[in-house]
C-alpha atoms as a PDB file:
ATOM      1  CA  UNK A   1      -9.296  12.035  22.347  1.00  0.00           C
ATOM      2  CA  UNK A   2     -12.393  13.508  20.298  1.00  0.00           C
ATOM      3  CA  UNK A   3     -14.093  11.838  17.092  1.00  0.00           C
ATOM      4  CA  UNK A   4     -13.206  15.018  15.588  1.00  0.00           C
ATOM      5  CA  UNK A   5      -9.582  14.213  14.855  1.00  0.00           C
ATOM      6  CA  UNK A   6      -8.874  12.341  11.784  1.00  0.00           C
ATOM      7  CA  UNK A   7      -7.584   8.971  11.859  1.00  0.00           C
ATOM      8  CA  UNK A   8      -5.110   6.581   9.747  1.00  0.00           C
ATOM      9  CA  UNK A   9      -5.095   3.069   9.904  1.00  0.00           C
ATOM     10  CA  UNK A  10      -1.204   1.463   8.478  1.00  0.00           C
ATOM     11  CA  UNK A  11      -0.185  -2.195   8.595  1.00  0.00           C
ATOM     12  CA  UNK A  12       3.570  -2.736   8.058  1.00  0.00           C
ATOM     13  CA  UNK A  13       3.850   0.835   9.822  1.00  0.00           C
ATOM     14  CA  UNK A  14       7.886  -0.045  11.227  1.00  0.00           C
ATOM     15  CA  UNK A  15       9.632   0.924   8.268  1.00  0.00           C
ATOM     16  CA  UNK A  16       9.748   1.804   4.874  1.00  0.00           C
ATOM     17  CA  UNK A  17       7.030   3.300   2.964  1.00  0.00           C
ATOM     18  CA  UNK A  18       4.376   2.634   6.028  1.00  0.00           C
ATOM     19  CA  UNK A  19       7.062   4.183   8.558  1.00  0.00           C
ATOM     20  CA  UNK A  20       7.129   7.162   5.986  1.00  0.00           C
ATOM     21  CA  UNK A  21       3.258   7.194   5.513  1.00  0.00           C
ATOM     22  CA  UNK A  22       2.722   7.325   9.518  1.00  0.00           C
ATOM     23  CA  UNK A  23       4.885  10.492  10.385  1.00  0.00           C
ATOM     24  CA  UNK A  24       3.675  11.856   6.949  1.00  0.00           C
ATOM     25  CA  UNK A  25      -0.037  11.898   8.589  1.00  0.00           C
ATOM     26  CA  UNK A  26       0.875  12.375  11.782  1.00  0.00           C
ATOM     27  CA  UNK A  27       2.663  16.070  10.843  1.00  0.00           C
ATOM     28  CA  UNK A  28      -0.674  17.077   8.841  1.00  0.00           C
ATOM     29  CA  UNK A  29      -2.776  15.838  12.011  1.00  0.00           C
ATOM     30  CA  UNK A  30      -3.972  12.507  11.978  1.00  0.00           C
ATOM     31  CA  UNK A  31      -4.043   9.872  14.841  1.00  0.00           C
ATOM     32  CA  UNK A  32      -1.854   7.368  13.334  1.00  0.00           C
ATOM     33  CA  UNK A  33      -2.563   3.885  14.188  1.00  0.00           C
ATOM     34  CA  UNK A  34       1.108   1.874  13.497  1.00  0.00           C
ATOM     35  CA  UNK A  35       1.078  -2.108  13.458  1.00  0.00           C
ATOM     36  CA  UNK A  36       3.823  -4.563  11.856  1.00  0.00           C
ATOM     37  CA  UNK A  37       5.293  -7.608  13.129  1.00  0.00           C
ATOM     38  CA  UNK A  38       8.081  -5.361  14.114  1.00  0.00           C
ATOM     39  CA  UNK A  39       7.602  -4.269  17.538  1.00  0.00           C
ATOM     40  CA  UNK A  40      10.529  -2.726  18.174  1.00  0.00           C
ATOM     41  CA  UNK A  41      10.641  -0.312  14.764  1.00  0.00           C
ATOM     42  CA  UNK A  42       6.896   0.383  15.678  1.00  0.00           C
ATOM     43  CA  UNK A  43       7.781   1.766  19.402  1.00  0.00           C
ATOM     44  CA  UNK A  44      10.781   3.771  17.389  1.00  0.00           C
ATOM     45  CA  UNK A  45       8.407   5.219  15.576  1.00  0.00           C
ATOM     46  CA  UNK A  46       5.727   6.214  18.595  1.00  0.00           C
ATOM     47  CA  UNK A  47       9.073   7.650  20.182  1.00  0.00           C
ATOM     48  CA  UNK A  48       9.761   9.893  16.574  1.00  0.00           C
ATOM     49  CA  UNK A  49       5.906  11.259  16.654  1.00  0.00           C
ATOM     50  CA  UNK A  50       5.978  11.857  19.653  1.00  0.00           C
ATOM     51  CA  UNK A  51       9.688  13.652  19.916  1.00  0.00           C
ATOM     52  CA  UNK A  52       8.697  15.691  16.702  1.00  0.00           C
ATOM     53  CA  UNK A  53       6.047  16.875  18.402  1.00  0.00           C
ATOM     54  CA  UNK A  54       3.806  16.075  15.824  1.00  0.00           C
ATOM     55  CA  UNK A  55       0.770  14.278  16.855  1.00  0.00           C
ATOM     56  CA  UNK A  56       0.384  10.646  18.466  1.00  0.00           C
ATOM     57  CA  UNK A  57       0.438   7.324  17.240  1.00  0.00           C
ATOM     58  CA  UNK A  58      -0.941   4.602  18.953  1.00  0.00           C
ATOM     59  CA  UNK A  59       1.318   1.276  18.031  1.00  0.00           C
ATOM     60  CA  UNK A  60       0.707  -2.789  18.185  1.00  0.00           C
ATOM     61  CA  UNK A  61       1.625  -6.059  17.174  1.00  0.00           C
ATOM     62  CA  UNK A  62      -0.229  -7.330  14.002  1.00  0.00           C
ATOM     63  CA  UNK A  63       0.408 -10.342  11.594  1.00  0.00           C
ATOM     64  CA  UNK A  64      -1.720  -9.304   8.726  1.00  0.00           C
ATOM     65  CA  UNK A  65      -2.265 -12.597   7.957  1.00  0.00           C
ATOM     66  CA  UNK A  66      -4.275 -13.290  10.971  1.00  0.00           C
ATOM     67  CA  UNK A  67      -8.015 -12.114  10.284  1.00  0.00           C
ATOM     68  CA  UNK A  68      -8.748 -12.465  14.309  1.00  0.00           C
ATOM     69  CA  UNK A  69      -6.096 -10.291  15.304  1.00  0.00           C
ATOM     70  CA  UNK A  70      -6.473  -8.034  12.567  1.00  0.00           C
ATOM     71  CA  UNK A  71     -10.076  -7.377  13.743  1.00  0.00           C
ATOM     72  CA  UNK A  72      -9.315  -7.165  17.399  1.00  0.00           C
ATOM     73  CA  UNK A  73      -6.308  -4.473  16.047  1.00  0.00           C
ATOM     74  CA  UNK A  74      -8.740  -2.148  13.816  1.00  0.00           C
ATOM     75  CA  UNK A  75     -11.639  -2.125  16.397  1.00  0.00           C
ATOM     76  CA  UNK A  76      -9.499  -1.349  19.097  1.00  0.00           C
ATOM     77  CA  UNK A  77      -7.544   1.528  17.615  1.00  0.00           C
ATOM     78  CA  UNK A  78     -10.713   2.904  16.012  1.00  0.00           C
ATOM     79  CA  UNK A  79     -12.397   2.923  19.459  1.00  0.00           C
ATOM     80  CA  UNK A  80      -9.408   5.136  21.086  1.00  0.00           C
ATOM     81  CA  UNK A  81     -10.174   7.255  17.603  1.00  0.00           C
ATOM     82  CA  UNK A  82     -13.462   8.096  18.918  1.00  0.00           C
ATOM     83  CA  UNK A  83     -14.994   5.554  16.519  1.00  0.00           C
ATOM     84  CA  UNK A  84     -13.752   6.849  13.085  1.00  0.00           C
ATOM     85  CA  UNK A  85     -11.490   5.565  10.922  1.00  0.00           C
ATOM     86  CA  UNK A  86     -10.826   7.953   7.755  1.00  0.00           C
ATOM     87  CA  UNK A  87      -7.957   5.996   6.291  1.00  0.00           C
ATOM     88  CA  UNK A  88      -7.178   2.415   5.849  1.00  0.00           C
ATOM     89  CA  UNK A  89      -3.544   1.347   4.567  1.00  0.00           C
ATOM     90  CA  UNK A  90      -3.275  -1.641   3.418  1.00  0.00           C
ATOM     91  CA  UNK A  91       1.185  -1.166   2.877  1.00  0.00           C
ATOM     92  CA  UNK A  92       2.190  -4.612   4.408  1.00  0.00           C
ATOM     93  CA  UNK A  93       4.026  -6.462   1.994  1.00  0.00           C
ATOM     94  CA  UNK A  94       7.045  -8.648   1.001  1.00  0.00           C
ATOM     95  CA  UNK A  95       8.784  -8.943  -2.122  1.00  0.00           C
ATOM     96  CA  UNK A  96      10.895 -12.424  -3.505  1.00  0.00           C
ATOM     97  CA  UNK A  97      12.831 -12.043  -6.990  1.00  0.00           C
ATOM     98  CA  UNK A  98      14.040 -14.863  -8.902  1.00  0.00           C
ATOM     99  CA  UNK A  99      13.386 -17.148 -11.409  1.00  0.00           C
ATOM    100  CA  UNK A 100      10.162 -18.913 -10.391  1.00  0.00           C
ATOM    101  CA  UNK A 101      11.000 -22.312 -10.675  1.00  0.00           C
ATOM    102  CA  UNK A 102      14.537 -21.944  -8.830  1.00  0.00           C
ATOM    103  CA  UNK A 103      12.419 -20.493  -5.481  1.00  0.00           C
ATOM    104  CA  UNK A 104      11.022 -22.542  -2.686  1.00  0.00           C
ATOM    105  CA  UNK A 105       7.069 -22.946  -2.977  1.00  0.00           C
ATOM    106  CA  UNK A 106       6.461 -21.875   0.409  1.00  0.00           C
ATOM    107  CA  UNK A 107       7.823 -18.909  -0.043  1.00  0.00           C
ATOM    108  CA  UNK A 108       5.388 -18.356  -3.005  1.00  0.00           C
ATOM    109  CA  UNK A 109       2.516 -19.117  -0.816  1.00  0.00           C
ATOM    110  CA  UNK A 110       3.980 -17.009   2.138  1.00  0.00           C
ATOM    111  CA  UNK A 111       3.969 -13.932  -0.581  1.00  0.00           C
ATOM    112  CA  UNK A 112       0.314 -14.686  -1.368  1.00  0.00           C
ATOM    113  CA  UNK A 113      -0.920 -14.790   2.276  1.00  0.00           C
ATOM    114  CA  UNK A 114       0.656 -11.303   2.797  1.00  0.00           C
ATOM    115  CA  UNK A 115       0.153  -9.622  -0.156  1.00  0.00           C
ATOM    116  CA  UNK A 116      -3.238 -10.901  -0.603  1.00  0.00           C
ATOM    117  CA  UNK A 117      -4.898 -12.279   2.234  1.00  0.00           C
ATOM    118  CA  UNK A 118      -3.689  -9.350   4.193  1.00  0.00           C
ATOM    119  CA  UNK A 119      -5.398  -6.754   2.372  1.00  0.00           C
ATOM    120  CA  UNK A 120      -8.649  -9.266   1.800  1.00  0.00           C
ATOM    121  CA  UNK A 121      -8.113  -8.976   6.269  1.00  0.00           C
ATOM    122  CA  UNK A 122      -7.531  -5.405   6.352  1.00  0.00           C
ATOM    123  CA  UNK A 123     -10.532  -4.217   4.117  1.00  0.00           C
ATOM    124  CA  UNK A 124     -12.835  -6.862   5.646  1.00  0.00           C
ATOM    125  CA  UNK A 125     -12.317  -5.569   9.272  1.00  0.00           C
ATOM    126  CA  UNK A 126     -12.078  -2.084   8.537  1.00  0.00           C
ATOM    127  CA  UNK A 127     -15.365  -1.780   6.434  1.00  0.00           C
ATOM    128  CA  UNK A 128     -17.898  -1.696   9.177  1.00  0.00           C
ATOM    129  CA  UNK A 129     -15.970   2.173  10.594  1.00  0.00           C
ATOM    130  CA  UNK A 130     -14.998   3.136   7.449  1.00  0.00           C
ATOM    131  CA  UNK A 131     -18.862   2.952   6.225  1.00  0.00           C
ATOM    132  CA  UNK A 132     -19.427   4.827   9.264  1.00  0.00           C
ATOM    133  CA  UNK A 133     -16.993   7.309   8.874  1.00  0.00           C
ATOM    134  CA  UNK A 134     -17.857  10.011   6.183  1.00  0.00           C
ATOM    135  CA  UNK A 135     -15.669  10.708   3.229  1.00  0.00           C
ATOM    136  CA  UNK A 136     -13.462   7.470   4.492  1.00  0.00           C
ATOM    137  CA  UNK A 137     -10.540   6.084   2.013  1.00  0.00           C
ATOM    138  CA  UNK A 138      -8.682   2.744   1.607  1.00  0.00           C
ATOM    139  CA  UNK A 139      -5.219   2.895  -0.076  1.00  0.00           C
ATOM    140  CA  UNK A 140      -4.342  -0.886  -0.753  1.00  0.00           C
ATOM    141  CA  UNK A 141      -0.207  -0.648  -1.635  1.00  0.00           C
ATOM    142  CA  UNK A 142      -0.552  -1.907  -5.933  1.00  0.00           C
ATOM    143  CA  UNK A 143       2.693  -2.038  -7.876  1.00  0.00           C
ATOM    144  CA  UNK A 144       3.874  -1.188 -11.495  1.00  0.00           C
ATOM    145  CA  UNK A 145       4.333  -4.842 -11.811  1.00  0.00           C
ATOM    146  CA  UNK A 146       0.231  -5.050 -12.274  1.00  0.00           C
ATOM    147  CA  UNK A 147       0.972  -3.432 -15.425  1.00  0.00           C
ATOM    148  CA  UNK A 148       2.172  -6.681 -16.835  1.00  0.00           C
ATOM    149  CA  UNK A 149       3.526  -9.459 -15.655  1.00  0.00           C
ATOM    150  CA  UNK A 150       7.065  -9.039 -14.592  1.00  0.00           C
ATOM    151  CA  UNK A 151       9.829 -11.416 -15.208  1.00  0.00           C
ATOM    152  CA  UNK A 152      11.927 -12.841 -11.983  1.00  0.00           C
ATOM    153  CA  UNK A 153       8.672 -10.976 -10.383  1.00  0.00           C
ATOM    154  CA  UNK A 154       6.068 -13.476 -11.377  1.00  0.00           C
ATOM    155  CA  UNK A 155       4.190 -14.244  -7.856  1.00  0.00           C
ATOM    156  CA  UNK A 156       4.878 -11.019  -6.493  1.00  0.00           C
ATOM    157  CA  UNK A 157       3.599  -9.283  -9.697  1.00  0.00           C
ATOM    158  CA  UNK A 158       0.325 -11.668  -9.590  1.00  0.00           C
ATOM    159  CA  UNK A 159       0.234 -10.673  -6.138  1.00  0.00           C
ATOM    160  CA  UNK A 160      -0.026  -7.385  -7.199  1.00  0.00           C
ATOM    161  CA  UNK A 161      -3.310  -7.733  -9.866  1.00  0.00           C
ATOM    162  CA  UNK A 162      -4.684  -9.126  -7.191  1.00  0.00           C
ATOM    163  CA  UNK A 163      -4.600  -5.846  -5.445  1.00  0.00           C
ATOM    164  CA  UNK A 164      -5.604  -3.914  -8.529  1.00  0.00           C
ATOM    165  CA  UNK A 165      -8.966  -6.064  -9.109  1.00  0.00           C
ATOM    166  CA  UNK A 166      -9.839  -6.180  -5.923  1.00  0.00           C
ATOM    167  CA  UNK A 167      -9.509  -2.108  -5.391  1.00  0.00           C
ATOM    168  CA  UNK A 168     -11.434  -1.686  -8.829  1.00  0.00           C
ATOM    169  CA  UNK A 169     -14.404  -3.362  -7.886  1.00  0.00           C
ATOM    170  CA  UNK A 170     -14.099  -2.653  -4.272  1.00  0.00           C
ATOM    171  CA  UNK A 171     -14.290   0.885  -5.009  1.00  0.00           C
ATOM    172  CA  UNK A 172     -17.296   0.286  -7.186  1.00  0.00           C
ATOM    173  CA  UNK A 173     -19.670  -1.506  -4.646  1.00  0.00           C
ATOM    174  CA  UNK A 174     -18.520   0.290  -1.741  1.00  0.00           C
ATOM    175  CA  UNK A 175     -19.319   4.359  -3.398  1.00  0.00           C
ATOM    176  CA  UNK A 176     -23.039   3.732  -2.582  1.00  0.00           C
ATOM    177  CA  UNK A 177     -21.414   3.988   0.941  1.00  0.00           C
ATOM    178  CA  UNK A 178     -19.496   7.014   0.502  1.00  0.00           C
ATOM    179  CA  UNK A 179     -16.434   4.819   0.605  1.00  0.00           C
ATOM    180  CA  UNK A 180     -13.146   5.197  -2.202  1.00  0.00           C
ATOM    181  CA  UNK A 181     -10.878   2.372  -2.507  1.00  0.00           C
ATOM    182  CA  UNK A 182      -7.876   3.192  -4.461  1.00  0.00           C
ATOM    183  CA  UNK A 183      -4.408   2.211  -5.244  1.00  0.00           C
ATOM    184  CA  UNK A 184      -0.999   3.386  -5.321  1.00  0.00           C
ATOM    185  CA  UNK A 185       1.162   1.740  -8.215  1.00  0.00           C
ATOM    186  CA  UNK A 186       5.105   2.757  -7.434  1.00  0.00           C
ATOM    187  CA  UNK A 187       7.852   1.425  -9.076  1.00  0.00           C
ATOM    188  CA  UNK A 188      10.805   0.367  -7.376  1.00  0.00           C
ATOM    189  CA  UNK A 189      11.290   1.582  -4.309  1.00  0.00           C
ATOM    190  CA  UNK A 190      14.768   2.243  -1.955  1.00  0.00           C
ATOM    191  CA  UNK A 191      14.128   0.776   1.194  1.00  0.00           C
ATOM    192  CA  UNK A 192      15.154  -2.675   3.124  1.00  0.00           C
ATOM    193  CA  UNK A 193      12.757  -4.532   0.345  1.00  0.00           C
ATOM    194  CA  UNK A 194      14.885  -3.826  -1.924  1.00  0.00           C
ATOM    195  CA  UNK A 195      18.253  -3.526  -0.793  1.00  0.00           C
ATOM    196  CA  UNK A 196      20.026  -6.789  -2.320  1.00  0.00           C
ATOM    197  CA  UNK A 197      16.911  -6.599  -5.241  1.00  0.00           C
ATOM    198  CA  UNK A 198      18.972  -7.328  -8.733  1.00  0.00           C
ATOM    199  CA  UNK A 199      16.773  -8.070 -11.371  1.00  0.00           C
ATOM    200  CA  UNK A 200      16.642  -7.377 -15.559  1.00  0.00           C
ATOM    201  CA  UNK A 201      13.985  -4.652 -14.392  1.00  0.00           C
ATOM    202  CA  UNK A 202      16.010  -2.787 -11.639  1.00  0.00           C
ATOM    203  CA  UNK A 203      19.273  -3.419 -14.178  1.00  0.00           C
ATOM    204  CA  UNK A 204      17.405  -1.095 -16.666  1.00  0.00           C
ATOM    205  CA  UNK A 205      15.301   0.989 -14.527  1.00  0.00           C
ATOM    206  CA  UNK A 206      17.256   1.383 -11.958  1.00  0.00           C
ATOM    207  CA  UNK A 207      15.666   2.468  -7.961  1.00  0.00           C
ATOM    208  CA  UNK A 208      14.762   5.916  -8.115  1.00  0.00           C
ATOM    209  CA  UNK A 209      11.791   6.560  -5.609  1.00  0.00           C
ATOM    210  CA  UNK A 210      12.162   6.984  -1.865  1.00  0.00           C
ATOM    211  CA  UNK A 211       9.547   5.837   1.466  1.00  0.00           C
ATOM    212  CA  UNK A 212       8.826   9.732   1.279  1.00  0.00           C
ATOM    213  CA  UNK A 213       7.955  10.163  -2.442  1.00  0.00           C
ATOM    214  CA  UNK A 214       5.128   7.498  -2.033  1.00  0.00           C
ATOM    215  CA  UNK A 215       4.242   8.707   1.244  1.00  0.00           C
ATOM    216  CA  UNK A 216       3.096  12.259  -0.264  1.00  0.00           C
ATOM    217  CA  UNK A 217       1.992  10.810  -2.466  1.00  0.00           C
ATOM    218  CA  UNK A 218      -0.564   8.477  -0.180  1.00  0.00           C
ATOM    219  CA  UNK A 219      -1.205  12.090   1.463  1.00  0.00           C
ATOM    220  CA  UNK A 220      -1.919  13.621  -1.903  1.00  0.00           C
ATOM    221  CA  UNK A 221      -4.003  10.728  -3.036  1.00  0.00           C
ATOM    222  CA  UNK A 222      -6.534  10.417  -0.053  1.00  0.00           C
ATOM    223  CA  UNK A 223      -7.225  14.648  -0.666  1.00  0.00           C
ATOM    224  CA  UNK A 224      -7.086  14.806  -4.004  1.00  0.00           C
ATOM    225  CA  UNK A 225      -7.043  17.929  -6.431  1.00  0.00           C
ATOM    226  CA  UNK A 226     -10.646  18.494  -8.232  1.00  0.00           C
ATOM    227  CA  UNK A 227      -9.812  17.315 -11.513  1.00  0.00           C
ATOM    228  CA  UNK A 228      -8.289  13.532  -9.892  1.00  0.00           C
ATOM    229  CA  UNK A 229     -11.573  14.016  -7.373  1.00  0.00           C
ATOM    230  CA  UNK A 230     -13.973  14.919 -11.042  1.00  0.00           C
ATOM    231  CA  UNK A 231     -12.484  11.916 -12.497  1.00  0.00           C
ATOM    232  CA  UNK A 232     -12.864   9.614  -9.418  1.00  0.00           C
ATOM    233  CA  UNK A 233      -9.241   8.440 -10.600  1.00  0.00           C
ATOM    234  CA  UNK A 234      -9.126   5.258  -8.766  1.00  0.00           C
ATOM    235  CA  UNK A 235      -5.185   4.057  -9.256  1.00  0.00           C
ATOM    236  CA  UNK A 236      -2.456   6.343  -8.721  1.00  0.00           C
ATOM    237  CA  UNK A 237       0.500   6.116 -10.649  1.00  0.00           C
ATOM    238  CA  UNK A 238       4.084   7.420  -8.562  1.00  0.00           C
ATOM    239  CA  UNK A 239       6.726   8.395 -10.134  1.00  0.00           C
ATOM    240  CA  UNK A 240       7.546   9.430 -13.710  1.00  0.00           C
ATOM    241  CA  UNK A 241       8.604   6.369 -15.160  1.00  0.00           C
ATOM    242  CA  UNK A 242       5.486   4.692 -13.567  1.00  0.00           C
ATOM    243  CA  UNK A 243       3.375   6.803 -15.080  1.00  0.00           C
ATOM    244  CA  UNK A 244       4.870   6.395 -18.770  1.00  0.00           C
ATOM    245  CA  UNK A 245       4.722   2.935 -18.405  1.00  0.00           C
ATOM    246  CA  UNK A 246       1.382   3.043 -17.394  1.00  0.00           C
ATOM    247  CA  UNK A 247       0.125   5.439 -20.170  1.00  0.00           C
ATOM    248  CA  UNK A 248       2.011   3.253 -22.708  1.00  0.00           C
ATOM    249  CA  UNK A 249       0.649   0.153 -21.850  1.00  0.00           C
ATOM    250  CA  UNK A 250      -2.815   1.733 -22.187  1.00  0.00           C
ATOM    251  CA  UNK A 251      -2.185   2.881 -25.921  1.00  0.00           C
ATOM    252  CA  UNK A 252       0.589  -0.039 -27.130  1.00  0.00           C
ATOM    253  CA  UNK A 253      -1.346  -3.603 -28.541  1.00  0.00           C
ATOM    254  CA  UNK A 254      -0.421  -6.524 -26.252  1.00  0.00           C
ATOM    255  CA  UNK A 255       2.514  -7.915 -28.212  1.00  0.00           C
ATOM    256  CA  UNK A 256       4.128  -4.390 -28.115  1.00  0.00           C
ATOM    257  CA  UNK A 257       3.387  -4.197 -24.004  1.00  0.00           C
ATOM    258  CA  UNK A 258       5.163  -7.695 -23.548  1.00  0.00           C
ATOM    259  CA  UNK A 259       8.001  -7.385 -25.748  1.00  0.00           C
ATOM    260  CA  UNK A 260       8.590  -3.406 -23.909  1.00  0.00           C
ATOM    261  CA  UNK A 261       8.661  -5.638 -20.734  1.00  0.00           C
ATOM    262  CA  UNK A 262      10.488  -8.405 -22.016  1.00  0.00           C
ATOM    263  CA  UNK A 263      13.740  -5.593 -23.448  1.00  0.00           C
ATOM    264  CA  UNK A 264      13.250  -4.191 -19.654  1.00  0.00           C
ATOM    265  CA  UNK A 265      13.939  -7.740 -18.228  1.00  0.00           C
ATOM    266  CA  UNK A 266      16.712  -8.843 -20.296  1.00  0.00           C
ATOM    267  CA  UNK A 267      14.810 -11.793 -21.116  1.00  0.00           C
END
């Protein structure tokens, strides 16, 4: 293995989106570095890379909620890379719907530690290669729900700002190293996460993207066209109905933003 090979970094790499994101990267090249709680999806997905021909992935164990093993993950996978990492993924995530008073507290707070805390782990143990690497990225896994606050969404969606402020100013103080942090905002999405998902959102949205529509656009994101790359457009917007919600909600006063999401949740 030479440091001249690009490398990607994914947490919650078994399935889904970060299962889609790994063999996305690993066709245009990249070293992909796979972990998840999942062991068993993770070594299907070594076993896919590796059948297609495509490149190699190099897979382990991590609970992104553990900063120790998080470290020990990230500095041993960017070691086999040859000591850069180009591309951290913050993807790992979990998503609870229902009316927040009627669901058990832990499994607010087990929402928080993943959602949050894992990307606080990821970024924090990845910064020391990705400063080291030139032109290095972080995608941190945002949601239309940090457009506002989403009914029968509410920690998830909070979960979700949390992942927008942090990537804003993140990607501020971390330019003067040649760093971007930046975020992908997708609505709903068809894969396990959502498979028994009813809410008044998905009632009048419906679930229209796929694992591979945010997975190119991840790709697109990280080598952006000049005018995104001019801009330094820092959150990413998938999807078409994402992206009208988005523009609306920068144009529309407040009142006219919550009652749009208040229609779209049947509240």
């Amino acid at each position: 293995m030479t440091a001249t090979r690009k490398s990607v970094f994914i947490t919650g790499a078994a399935a889904g989106i970060g299962r889609a994101t790994a063999l996305t990267f690993a066709r245009n090249g990249f070293l992909v570095g796979g972990f998840d709680i999942d062991e068993v999806g993770l070594k299907t997905l070594a076993d896919e890379i590796d059948q297609r021909g495509v490149g190699r992935a190099i897979v382990g164990h991590l609970d992104v909620t553990d900063p120790d093993e998080m470290a020990q993950r990230v500095g041993d996978f960017t070691k086999a890379a040859g000591g850069r990492l180009d591309v951290m993924i913050n993807n790992a995530g979990i998503l609870r719907a229902g009316r927040f008073e009627e669901m058990e507290l832990g499994g607010h707070f087990k929402e928080i530690d993943i959602n949050t805390k894992g990307v606080v782990n990821g970024l924090y143990a990845a910064f020391p290669y990705l400063r080291s690497t030139r032109n290095s990225v972080v995608v941190n896994l945002a949601s239309a729900s940090a457009i506002y606050g989403q009914a029968e969404l509410a920690n998830y969606s909070a979960t979700k700002f949390f992942v927008r402020g942090i990537t804003e100013a993140l990607d501020i103080e971390w330019n003067r190293y040649g760093i971007r942090v930046i975020a992908m905002w997708p609505l709903f999405v068809n894969t396990a996460m959502t498979d028994h998902l009813k809410t008044g959102s998905t009632e009048s949205l419906g679930i229209r993207l796929t694992a591979q529509d945010i997975a190119d656009a991840i790709v697109a994101a990280v080598d952006p066209r000049w005018l995104r790359r001019a801009i330094h457009q820092v959150h990413f917007p998938v999807g078409s109905q994402t992206k009208v919600l988005a523009a609306g909600s920068r144009f529309s006063p407040g009142w006219l933003t919550r009652l749009v999401n208040k229609r779209l949740a049947h509240s």
